[in-house]
C-alpha atoms as a PDB file:
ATOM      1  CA  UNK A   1       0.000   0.000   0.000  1.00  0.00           C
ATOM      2  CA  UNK A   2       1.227   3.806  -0.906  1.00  0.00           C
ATOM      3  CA  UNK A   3       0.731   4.679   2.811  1.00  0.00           C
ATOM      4  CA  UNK A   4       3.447   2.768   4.168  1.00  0.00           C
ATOM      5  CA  UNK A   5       6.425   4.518   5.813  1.00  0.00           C
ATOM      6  CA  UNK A   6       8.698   5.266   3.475  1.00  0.00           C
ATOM      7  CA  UNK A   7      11.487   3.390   6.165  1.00  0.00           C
ATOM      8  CA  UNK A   8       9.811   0.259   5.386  1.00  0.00           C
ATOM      9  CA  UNK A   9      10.602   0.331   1.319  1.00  0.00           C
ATOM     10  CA  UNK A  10      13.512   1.303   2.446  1.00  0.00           C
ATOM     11  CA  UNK A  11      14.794  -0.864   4.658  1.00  0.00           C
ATOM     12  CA  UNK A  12      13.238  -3.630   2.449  1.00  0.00           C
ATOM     13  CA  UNK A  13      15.527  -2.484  -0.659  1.00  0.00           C
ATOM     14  CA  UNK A  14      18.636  -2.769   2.263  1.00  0.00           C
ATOM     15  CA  UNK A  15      17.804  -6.164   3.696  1.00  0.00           C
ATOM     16  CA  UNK A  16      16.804  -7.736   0.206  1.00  0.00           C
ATOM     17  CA  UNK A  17      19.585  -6.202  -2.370  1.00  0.00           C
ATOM     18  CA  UNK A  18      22.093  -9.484  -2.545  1.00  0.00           C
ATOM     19  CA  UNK A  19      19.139 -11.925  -2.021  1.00  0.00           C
ATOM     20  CA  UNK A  20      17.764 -13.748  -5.032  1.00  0.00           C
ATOM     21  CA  UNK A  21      15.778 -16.349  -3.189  1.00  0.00           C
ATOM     22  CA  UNK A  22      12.254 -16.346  -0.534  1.00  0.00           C
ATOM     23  CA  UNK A  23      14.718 -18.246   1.775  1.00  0.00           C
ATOM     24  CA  UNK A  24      17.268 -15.265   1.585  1.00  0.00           C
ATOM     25  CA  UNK A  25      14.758 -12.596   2.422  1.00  0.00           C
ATOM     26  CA  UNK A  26      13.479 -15.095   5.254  1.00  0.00           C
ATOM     27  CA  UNK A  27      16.448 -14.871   6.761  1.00  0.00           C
ATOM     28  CA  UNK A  28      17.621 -11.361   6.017  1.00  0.00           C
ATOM     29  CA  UNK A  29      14.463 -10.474   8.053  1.00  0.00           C
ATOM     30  CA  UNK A  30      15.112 -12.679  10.979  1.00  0.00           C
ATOM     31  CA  UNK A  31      18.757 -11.813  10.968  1.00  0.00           C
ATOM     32  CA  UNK A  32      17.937  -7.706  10.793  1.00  0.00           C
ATOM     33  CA  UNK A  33      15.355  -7.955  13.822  1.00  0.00           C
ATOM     34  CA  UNK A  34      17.572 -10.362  15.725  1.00  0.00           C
ATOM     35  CA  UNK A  35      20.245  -8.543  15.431  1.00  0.00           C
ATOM     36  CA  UNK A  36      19.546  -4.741  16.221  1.00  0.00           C
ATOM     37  CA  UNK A  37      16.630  -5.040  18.573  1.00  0.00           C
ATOM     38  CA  UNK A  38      15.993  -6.258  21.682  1.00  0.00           C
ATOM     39  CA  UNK A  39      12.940  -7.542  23.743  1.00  0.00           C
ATOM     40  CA  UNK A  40      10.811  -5.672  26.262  1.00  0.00           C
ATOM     41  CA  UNK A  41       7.055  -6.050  27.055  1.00  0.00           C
ATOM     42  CA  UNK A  42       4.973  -2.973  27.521  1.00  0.00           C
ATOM     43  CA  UNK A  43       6.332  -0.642  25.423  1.00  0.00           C
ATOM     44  CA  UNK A  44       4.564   2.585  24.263  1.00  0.00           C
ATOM     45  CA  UNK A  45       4.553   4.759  21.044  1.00  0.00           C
ATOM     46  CA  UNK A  46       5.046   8.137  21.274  1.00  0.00           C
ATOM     47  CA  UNK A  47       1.588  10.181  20.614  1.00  0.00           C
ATOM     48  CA  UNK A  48       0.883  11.121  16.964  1.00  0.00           C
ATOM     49  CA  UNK A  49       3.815   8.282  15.788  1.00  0.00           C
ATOM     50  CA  UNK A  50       2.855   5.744  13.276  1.00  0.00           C
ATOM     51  CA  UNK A  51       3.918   2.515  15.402  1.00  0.00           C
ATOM     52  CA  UNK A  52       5.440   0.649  12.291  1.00  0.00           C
ATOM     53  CA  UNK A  53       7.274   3.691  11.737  1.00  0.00           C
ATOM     54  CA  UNK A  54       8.526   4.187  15.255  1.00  0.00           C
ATOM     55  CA  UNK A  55       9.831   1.135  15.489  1.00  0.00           C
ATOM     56  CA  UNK A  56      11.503   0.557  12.167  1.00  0.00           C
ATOM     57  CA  UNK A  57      13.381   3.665  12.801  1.00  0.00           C
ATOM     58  CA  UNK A  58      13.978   4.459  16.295  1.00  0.00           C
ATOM     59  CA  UNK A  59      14.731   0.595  16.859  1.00  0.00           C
ATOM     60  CA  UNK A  60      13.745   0.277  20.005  1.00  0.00           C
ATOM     61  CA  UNK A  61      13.330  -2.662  22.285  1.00  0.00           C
ATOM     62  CA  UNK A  62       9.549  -4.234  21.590  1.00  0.00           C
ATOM     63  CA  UNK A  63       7.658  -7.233  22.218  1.00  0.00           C
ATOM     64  CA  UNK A  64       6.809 -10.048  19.274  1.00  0.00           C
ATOM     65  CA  UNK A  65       3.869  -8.124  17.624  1.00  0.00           C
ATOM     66  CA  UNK A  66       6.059  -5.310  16.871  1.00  0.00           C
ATOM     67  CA  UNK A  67       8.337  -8.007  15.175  1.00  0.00           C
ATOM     68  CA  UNK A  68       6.176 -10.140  13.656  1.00  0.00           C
ATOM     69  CA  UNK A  69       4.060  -6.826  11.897  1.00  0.00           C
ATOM     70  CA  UNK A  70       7.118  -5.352  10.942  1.00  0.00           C
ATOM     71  CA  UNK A  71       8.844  -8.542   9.490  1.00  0.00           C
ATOM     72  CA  UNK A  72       5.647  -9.483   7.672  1.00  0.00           C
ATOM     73  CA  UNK A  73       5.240  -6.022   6.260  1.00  0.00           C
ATOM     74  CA  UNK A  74       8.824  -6.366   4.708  1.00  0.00           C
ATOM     75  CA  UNK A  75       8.271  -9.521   3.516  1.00  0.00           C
ATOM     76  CA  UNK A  76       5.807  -8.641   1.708  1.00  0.00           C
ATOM     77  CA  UNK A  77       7.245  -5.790   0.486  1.00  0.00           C
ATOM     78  CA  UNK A  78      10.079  -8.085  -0.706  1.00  0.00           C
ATOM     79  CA  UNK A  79       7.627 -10.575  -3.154  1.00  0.00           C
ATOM     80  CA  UNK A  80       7.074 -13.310   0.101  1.00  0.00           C
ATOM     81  CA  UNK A  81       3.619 -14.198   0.977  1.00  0.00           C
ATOM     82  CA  UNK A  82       3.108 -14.359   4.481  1.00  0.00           C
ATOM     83  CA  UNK A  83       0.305 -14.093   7.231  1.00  0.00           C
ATOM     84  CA  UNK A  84       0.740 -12.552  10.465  1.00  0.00           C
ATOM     85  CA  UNK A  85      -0.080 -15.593  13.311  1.00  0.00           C
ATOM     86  CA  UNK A  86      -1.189 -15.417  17.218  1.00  0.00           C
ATOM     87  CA  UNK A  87      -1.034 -18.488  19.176  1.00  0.00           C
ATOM     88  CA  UNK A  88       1.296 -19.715  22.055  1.00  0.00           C
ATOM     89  CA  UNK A  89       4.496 -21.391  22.291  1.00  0.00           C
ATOM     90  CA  UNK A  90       3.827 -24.387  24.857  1.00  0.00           C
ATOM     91  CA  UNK A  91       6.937 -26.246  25.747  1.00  0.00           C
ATOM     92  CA  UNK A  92       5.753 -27.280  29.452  1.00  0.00           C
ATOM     93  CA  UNK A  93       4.533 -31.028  29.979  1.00  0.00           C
ATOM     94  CA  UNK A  94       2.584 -31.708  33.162  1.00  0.00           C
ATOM     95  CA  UNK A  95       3.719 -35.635  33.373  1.00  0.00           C
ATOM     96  CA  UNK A  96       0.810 -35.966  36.304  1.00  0.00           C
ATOM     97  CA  UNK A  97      -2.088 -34.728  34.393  1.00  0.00           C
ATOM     98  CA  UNK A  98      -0.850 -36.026  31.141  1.00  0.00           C
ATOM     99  CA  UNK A  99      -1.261 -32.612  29.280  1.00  0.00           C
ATOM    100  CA  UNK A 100       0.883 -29.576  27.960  1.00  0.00           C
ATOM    101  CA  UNK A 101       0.325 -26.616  29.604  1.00  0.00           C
ATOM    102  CA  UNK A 102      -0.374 -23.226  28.214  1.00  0.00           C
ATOM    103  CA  UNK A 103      -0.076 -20.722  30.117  1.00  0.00           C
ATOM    104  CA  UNK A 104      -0.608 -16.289  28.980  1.00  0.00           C
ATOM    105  CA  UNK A 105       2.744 -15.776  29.008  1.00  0.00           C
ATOM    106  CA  UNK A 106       3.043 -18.659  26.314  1.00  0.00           C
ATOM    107  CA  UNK A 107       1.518 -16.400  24.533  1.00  0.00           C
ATOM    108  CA  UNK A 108       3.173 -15.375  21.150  1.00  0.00           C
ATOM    109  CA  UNK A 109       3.054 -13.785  16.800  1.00  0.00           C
ATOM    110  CA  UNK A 110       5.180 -14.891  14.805  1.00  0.00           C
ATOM    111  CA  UNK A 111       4.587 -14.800  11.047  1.00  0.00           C
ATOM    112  CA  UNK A 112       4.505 -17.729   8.364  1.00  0.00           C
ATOM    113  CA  UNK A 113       5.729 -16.927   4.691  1.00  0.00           C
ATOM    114  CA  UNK A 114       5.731 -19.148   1.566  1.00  0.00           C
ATOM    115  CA  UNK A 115       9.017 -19.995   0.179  1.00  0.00           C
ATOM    116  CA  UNK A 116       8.792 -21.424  -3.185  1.00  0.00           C
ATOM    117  CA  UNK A 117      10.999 -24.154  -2.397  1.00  0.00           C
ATOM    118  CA  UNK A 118       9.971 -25.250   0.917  1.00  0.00           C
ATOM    119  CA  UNK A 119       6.346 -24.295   1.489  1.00  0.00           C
ATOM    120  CA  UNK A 120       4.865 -22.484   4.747  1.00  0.00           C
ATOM    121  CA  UNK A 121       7.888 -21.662   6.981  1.00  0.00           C
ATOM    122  CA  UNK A 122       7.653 -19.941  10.291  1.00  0.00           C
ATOM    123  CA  UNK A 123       9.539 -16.803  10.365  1.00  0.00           C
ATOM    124  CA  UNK A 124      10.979 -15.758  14.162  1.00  0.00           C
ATOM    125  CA  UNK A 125      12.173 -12.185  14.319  1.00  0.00           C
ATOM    126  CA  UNK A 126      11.624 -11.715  17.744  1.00  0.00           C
ATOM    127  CA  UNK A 127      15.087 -12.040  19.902  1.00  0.00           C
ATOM    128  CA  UNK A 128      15.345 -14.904  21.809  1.00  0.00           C
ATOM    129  CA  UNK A 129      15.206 -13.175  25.203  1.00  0.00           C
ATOM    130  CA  UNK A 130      11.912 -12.756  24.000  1.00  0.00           C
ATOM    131  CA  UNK A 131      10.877 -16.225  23.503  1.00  0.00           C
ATOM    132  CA  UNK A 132       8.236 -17.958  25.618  1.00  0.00           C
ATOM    133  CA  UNK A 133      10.324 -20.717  27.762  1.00  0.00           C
ATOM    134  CA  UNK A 134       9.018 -22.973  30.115  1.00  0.00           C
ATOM    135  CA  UNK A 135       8.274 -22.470  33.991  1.00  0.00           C
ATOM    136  CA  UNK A 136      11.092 -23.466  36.154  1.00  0.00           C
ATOM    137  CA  UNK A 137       9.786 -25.976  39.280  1.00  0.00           C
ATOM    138  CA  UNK A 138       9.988 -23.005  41.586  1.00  0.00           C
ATOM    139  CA  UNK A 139       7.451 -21.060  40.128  1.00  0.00           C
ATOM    140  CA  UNK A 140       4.775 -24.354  39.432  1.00  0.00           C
ATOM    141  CA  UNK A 141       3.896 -27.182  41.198  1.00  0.00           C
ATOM    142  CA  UNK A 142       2.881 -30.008  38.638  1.00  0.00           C
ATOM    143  CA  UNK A 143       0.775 -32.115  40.983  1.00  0.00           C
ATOM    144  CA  UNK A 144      -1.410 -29.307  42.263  1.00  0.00           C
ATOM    145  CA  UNK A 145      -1.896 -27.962  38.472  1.00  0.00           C
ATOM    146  CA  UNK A 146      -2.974 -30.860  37.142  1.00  0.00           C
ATOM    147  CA  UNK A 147      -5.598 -31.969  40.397  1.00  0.00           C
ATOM    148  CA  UNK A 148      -6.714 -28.300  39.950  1.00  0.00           C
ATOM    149  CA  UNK A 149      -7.282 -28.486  36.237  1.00  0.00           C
ATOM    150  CA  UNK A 150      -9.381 -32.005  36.666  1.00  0.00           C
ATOM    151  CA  UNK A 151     -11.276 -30.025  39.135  1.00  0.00           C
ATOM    152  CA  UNK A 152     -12.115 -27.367  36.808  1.00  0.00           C
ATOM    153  CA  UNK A 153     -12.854 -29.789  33.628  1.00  0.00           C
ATOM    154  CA  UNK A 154     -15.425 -31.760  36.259  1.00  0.00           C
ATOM    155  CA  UNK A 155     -16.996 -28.452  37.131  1.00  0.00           C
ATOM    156  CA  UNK A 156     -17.749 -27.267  33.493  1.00  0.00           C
ATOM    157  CA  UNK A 157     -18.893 -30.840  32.649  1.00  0.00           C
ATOM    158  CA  UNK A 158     -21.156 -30.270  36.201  1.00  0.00           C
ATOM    159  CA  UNK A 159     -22.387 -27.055  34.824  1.00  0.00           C
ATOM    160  CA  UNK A 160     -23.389 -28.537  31.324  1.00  0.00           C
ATOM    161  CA  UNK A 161     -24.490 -32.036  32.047  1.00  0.00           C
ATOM    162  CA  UNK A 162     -24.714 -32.341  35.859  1.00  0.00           C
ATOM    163  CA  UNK A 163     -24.096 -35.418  38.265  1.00  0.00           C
ATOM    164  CA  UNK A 164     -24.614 -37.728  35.271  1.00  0.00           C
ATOM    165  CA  UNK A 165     -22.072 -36.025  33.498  1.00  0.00           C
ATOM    166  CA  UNK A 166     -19.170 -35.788  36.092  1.00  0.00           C
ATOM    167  CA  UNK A 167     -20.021 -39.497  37.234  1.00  0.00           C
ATOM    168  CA  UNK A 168     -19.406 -40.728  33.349  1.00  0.00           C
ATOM    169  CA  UNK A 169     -16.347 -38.339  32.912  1.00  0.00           C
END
């Protein structure tokens, strides 16, 4: 679109000069964000700033939706389909309740472009300090999670079937 910042086509025409491949501009991306930005939740824009603008220029330290909008805008600005994605990044097994466990700081964008050569790719431009990792055992307590969460599954099947339901459950 005409009313992107001009810092985007132009820091698209930087990262993607030398690359002649989707795979190249994948990784020009990821290597750009990874490399001169950091990771800090609960940032703010200025007032009256465009926020793809701020951050492309002023590079300062942001949180994954800042990466993931700006790396799919230049992406796409560089010929790569992509789609911005929201989801979480759950890497914590609860052996006693025989689950994974998501919790809101699992939460995480990313985007996923189409190289030619290898299909749908995930594209990670956020830093890795920035990457949801799993709770360490001081901060959880995997027996009490997972007697809490059959509680709460036994309630909701209370609430929507009643005794009959929880007894067959």
């Amino acid at each position: 679109p005409e009313q992107l910042p001009p810092v985007a086509r132009e820091l698209a025409g930087q990262l993607f000069a030398d690359c002649s491949s989707d795979a190249q501009r994948i990784e020009a991306v990821q290597r750009h964000f990874q490399q001169s930005h950091g990771y800090r939740f609960g940032v703010s824009v200025p007032p009256g700033r465009d926020p793809l603008e701020w951050f492309l220029e002023e590079q300062p330290e942001a949180h994954c939706e800042y990466f993931a909008t700006a790396a799919a805008v230049l992406l796409r600005l560089g010929g790569v389909p992509c789609r911005y994605v929201t989801g979480f990044l759950v890497s914590e097994y609860n052996e006693f309740g025989n689950h994974w466990v998501a919790r809101n700081k699992d939460a995480h964008a990313w985007v996923e472009a189409y190289d030619r050569q290898r299909g749908w790719v995930a594209v990670e431009a956020t830093p890795g300090d920035g990457l949801p990792r799993p709770a360490n055992a001081t901060e959880t307590n995997p027996w009490w999670e997972s007697l809490r969460g059959d509680v709460q599954r036994r309630r909701v099947e209370f609430e929507s079937g009643g005794w009959l339901a929880v007894l067959t459950m």
